[in-house]
C-alpha atoms as a PDB file:
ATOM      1  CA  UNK A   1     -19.815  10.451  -8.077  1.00  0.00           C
ATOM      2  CA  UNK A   2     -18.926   6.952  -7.336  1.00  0.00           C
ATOM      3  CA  UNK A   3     -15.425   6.259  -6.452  1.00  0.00           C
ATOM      4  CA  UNK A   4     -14.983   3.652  -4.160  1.00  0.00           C
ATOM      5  CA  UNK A   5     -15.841   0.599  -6.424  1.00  0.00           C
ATOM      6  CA  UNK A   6     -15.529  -3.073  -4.774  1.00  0.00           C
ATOM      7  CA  UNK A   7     -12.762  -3.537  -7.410  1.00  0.00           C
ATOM      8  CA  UNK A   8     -10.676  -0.800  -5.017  1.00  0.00           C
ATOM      9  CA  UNK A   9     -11.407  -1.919  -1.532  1.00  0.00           C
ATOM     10  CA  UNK A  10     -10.865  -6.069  -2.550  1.00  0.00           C
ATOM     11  CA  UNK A  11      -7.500  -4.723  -4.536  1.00  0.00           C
ATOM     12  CA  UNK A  12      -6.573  -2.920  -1.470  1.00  0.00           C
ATOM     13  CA  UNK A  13      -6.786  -5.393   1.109  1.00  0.00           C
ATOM     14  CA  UNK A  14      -4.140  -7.792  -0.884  1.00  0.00           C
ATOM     15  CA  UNK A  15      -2.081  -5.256  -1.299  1.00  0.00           C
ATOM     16  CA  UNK A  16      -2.095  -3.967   2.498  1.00  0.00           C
ATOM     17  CA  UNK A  17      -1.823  -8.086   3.413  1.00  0.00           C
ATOM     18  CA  UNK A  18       1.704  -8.192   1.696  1.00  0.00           C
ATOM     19  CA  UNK A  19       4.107  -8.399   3.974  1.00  0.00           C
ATOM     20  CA  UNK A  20       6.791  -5.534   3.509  1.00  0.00           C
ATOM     21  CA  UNK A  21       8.560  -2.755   5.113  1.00  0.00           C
ATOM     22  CA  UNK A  22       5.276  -1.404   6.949  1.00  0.00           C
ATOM     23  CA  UNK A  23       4.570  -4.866   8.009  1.00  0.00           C
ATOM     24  CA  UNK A  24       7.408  -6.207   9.382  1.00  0.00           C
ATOM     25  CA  UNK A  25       8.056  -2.592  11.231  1.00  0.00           C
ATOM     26  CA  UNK A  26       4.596  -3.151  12.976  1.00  0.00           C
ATOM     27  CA  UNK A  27       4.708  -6.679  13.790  1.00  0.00           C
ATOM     28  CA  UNK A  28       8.598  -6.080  14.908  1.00  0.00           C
ATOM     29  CA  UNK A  29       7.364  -3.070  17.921  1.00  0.00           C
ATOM     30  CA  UNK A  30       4.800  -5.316  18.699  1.00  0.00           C
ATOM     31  CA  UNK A  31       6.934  -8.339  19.632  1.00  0.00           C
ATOM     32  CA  UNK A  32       8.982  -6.371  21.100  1.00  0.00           C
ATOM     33  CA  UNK A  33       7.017  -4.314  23.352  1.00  0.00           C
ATOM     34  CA  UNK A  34       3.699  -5.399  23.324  1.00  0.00           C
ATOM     35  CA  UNK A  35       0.213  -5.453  21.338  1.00  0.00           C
ATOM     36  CA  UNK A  36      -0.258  -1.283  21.956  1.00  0.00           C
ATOM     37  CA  UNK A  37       2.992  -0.804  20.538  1.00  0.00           C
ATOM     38  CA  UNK A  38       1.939  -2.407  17.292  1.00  0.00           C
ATOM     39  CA  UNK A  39      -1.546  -0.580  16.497  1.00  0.00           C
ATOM     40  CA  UNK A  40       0.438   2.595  17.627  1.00  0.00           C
ATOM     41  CA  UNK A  41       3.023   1.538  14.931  1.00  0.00           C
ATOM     42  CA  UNK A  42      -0.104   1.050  12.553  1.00  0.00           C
ATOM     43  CA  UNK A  43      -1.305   4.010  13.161  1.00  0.00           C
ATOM     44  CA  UNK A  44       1.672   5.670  12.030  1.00  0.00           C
ATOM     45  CA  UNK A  45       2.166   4.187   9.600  1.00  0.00           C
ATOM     46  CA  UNK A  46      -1.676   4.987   7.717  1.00  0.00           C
ATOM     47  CA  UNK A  47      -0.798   8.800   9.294  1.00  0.00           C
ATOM     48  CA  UNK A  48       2.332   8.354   6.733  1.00  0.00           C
ATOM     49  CA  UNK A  49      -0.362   7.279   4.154  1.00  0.00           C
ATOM     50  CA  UNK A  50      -1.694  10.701   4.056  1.00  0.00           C
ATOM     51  CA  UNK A  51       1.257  12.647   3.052  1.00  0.00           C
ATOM     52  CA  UNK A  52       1.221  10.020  -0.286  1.00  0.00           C
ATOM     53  CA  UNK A  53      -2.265  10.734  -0.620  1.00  0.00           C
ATOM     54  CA  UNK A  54      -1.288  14.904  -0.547  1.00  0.00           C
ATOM     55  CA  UNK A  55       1.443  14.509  -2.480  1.00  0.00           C
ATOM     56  CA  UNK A  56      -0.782  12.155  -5.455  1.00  0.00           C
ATOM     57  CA  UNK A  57      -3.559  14.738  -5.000  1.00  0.00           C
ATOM     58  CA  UNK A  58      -1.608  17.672  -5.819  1.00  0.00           C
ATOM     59  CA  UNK A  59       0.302  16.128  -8.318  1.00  0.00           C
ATOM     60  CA  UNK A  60      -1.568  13.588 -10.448  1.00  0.00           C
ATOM     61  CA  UNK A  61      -5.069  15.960  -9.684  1.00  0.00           C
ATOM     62  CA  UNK A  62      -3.349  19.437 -11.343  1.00  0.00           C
ATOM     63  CA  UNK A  63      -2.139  16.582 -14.770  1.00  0.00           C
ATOM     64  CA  UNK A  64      -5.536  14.871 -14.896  1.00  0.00           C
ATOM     65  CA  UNK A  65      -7.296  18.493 -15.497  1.00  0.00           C
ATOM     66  CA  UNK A  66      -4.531  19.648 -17.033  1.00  0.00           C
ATOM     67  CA  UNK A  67      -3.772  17.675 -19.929  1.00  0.00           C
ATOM     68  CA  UNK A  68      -5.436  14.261 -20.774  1.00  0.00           C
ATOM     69  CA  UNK A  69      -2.004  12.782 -22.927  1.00  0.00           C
ATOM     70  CA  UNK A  70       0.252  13.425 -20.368  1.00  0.00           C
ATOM     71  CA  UNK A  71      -2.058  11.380 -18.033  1.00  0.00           C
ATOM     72  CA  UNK A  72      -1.978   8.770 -20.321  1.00  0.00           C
ATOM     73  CA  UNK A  73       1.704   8.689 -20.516  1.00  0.00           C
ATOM     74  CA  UNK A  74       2.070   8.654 -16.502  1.00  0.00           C
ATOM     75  CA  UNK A  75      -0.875   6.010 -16.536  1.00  0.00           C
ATOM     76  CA  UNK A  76       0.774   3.838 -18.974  1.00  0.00           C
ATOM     77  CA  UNK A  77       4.186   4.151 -16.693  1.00  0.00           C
ATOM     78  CA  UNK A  78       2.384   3.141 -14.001  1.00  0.00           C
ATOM     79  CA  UNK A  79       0.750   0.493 -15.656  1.00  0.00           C
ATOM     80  CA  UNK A  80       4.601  -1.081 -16.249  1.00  0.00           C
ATOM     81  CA  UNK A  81       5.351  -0.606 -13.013  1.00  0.00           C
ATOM     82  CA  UNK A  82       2.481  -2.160 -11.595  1.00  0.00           C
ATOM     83  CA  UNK A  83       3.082  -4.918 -13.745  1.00  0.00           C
ATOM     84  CA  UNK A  84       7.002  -5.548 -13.019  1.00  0.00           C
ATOM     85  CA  UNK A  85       6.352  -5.567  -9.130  1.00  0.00           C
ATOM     86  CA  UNK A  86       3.703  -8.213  -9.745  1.00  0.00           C
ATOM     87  CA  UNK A  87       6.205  -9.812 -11.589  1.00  0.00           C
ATOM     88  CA  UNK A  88       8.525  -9.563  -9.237  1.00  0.00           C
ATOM     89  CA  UNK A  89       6.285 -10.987  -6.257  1.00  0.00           C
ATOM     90  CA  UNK A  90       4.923 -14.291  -8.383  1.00  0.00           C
ATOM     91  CA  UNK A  91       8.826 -15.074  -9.009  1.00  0.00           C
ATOM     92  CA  UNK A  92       9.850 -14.710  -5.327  1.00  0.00           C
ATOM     93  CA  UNK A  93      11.621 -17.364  -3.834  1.00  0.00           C
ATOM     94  CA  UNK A  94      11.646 -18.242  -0.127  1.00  0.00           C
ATOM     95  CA  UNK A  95       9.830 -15.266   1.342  1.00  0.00           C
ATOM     96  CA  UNK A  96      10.963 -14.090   4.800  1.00  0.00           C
ATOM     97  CA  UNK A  97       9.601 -12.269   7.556  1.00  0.00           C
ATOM     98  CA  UNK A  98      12.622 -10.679   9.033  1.00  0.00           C
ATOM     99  CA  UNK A  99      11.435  -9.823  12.221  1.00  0.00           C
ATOM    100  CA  UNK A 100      13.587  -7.790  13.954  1.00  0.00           C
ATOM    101  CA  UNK A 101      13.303  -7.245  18.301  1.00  0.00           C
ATOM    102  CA  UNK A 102      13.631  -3.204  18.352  1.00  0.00           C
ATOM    103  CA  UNK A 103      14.803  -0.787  20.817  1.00  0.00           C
ATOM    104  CA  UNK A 104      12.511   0.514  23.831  1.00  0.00           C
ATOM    105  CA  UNK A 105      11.165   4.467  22.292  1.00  0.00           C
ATOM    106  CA  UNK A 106       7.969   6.240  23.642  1.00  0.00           C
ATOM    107  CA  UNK A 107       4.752   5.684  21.892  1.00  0.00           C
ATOM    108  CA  UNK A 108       4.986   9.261  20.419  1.00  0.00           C
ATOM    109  CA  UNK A 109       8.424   7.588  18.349  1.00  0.00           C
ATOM    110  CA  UNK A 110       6.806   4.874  17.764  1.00  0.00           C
ATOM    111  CA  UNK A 111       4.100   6.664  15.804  1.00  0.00           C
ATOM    112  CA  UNK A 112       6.880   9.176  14.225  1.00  0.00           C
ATOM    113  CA  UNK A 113       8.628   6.225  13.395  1.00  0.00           C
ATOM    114  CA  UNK A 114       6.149   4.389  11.713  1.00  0.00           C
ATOM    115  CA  UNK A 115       5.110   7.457  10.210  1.00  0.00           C
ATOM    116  CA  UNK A 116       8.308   8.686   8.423  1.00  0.00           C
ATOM    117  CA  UNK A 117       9.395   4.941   7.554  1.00  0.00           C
ATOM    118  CA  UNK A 118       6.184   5.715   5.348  1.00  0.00           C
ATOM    119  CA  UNK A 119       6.542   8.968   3.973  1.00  0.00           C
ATOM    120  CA  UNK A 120      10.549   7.983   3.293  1.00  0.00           C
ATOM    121  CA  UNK A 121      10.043   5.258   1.136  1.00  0.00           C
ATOM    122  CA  UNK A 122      10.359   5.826  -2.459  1.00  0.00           C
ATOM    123  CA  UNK A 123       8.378   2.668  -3.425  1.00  0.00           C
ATOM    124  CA  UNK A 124       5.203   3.699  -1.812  1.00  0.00           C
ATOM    125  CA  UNK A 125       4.935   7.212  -3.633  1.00  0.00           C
ATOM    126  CA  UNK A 126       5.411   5.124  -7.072  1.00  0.00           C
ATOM    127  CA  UNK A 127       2.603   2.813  -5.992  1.00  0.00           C
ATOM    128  CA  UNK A 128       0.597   6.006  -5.105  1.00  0.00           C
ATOM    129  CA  UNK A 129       1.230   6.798  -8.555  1.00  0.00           C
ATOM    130  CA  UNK A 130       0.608   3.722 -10.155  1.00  0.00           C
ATOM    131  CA  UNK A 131      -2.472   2.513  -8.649  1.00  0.00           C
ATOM    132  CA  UNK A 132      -4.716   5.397  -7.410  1.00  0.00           C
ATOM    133  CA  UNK A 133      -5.337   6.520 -10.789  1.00  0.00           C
ATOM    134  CA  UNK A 134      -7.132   3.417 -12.283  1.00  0.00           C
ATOM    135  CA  UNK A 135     -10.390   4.165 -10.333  1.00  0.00           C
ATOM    136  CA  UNK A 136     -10.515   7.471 -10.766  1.00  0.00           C
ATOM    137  CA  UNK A 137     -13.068   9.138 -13.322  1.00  0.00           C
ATOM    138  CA  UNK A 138     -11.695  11.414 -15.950  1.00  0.00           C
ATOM    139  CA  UNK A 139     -13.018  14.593 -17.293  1.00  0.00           C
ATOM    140  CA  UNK A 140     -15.364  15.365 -14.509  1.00  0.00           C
ATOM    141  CA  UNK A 141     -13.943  18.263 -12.404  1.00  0.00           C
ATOM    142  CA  UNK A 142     -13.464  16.332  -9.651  1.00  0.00           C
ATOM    143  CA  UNK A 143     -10.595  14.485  -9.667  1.00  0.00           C
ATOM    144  CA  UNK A 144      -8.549  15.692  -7.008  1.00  0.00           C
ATOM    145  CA  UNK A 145     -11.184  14.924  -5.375  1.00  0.00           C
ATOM    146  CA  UNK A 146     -11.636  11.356  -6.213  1.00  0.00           C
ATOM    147  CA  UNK A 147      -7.768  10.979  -5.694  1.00  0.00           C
ATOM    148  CA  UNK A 148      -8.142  12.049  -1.955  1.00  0.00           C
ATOM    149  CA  UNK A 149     -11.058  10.114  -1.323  1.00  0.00           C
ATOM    150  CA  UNK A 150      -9.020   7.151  -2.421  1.00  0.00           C
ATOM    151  CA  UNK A 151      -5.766   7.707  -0.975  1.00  0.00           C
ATOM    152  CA  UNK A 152      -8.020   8.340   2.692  1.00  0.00           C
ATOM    153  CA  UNK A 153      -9.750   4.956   2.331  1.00  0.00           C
ATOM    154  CA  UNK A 154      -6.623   3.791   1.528  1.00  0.00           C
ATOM    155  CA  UNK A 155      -4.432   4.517   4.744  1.00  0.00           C
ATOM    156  CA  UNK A 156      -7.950   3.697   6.612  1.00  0.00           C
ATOM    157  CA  UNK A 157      -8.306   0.128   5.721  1.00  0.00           C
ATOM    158  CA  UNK A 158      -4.219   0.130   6.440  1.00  0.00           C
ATOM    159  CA  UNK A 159      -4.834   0.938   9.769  1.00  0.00           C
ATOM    160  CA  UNK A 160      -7.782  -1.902  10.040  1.00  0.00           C
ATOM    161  CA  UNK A 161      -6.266  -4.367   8.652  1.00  0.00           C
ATOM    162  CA  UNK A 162      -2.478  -3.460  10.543  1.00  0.00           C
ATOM    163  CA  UNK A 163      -3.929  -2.479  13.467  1.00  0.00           C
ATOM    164  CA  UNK A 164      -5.098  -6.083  14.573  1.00  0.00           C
ATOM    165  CA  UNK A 165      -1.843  -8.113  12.897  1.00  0.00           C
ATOM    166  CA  UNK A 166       0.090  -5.716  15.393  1.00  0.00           C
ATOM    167  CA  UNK A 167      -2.054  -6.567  18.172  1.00  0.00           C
ATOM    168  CA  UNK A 168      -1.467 -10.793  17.417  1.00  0.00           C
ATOM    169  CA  UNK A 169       1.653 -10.380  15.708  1.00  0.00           C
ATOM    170  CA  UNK A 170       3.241 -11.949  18.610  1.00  0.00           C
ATOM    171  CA  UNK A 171       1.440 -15.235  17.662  1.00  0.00           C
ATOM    172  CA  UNK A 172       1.047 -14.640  13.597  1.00  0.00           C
ATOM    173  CA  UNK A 173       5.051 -13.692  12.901  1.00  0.00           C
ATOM    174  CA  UNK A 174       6.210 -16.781  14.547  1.00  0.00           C
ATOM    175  CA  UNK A 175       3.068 -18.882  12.902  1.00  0.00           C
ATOM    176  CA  UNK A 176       3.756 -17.532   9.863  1.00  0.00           C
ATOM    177  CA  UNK A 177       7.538 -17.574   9.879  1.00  0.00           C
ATOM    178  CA  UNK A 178       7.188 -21.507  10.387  1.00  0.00           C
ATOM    179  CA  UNK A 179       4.912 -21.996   7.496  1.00  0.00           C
ATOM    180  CA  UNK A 180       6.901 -19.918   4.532  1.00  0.00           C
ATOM    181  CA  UNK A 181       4.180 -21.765   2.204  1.00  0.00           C
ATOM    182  CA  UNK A 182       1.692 -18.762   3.248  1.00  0.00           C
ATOM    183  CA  UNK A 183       3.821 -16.130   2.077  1.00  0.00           C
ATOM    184  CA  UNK A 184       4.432 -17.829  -0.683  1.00  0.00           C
ATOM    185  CA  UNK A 185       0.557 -17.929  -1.604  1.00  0.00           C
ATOM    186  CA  UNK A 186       0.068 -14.088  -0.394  1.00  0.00           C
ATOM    187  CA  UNK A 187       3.120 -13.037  -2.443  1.00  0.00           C
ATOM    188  CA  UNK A 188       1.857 -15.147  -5.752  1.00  0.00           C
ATOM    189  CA  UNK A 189      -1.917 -14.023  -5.488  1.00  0.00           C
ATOM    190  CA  UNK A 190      -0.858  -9.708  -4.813  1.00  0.00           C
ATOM    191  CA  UNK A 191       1.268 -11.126  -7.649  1.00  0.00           C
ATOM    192  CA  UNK A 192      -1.509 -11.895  -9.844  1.00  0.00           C
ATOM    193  CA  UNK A 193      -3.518  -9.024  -8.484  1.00  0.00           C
ATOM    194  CA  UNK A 194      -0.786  -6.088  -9.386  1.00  0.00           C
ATOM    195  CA  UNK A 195      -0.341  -7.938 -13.112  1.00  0.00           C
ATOM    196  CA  UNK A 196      -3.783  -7.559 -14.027  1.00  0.00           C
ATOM    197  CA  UNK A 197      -4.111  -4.710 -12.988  1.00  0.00           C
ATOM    198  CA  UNK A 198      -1.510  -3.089 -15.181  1.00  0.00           C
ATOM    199  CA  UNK A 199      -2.746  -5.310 -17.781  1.00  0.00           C
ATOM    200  CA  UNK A 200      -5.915  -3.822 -17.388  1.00  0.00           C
ATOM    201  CA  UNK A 201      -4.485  -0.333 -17.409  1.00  0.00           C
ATOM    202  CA  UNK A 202      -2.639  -0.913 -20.200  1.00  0.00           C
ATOM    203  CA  UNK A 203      -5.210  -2.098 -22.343  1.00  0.00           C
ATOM    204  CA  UNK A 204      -7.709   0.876 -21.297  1.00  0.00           C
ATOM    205  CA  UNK A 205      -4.587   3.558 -22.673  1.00  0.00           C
ATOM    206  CA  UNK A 206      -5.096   1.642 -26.375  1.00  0.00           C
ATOM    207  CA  UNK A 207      -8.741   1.889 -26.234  1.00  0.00           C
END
């Protein structure tokens, strides 16, 4: 059973590099109180990961055995979605980093925090969703499977790839905030990614 494809972990790294809510939060603690603040926040914020991957397993694992057309339906709604947020990100105009200096809280709150800012936000159980199932392998018992296995990998290569912007984010938010023309490019190319990919989803449901 092969289920993490290069396709998935390339896809995934774009995605994770877009700054958002996760990514301001981290660089944010860790300009405010240091680099260990930031992986902490990272951490967090994959250990919020895992309660979307539960949630996608249980859900989306009990429809894929259960009935192949409604599958399809929630496929080709995610498909849409997938395909309006890349939309949305290659017509964005003056990206922003608004990072924000953040209260003093123990490491433990910091993790909680990051954690819950995760688990709380609608947008990331859509993209859950949306984007898990295109790599997983239909009719083959295993599914639920698959969709953990996905999900873990996932809120892994978060961590790896958050982990280190929170420990330079000191130096990368203010680079970055002085040279808008790089989120610009990392908002047009996730842009490009996110359409295809519901392009590609979309095409598979009339096949």
């Amino acid at each position: 059973m092969e289920v993490i494809s290069l396709l998935f972990i390339l896809t995934s790294i774009i995605i994770i590099l877009t700054p958002g809510q996760d990514m301001i939060l981290v660089m944010s603690q860790s300009i405010s109180h240091g680099k260990k603040a930031g992986i902490i926040t990272a951490l967090g914020v994959s250990g919020g990961l895992l309660g979307h991957t539960l949630l996608a397993t249980v859900g989306l694992g009990s429809l894929l055995m259960a009935s192949d057309w409604l599958f399809d339906v929630i496929k080709f709604i995610g498909a849409t979605y997938l395909i309006y947020i890349g939309y949305q990100l290659l017509v964005s105009k003056s990206p922003k980093l608004a990072i924000k200096t953040l209260p003093k809280v123990s490491y433990k709150k910091m993790f909680i925090q990051g954690a819950i800012t995760n688990i709380m936000n609608p947008k990331i159980t859509i993209f859950y969703f949306s984007y898990l199932p295109q790599f997983v392998t239909l009719n083959t018992g295993t599914e639920s499977l698959q969709l953990f296995i996905l999900g873990i990998t996932f809120a892994i290569l978060t961590f790896f790839i958050k982990a280190p912007i929170g420990f330079i984010s000191g130096t990368l938010s203010f680079w970055i905030q002085a040279r808008p023309i790089v989120l610009k490019y990392i908002n047009k190319t996730s842009g490009v990614i996110l359409i295809g990919l519901g392009l590609k989803l979309a095409m598979e449901q009339k096949a």
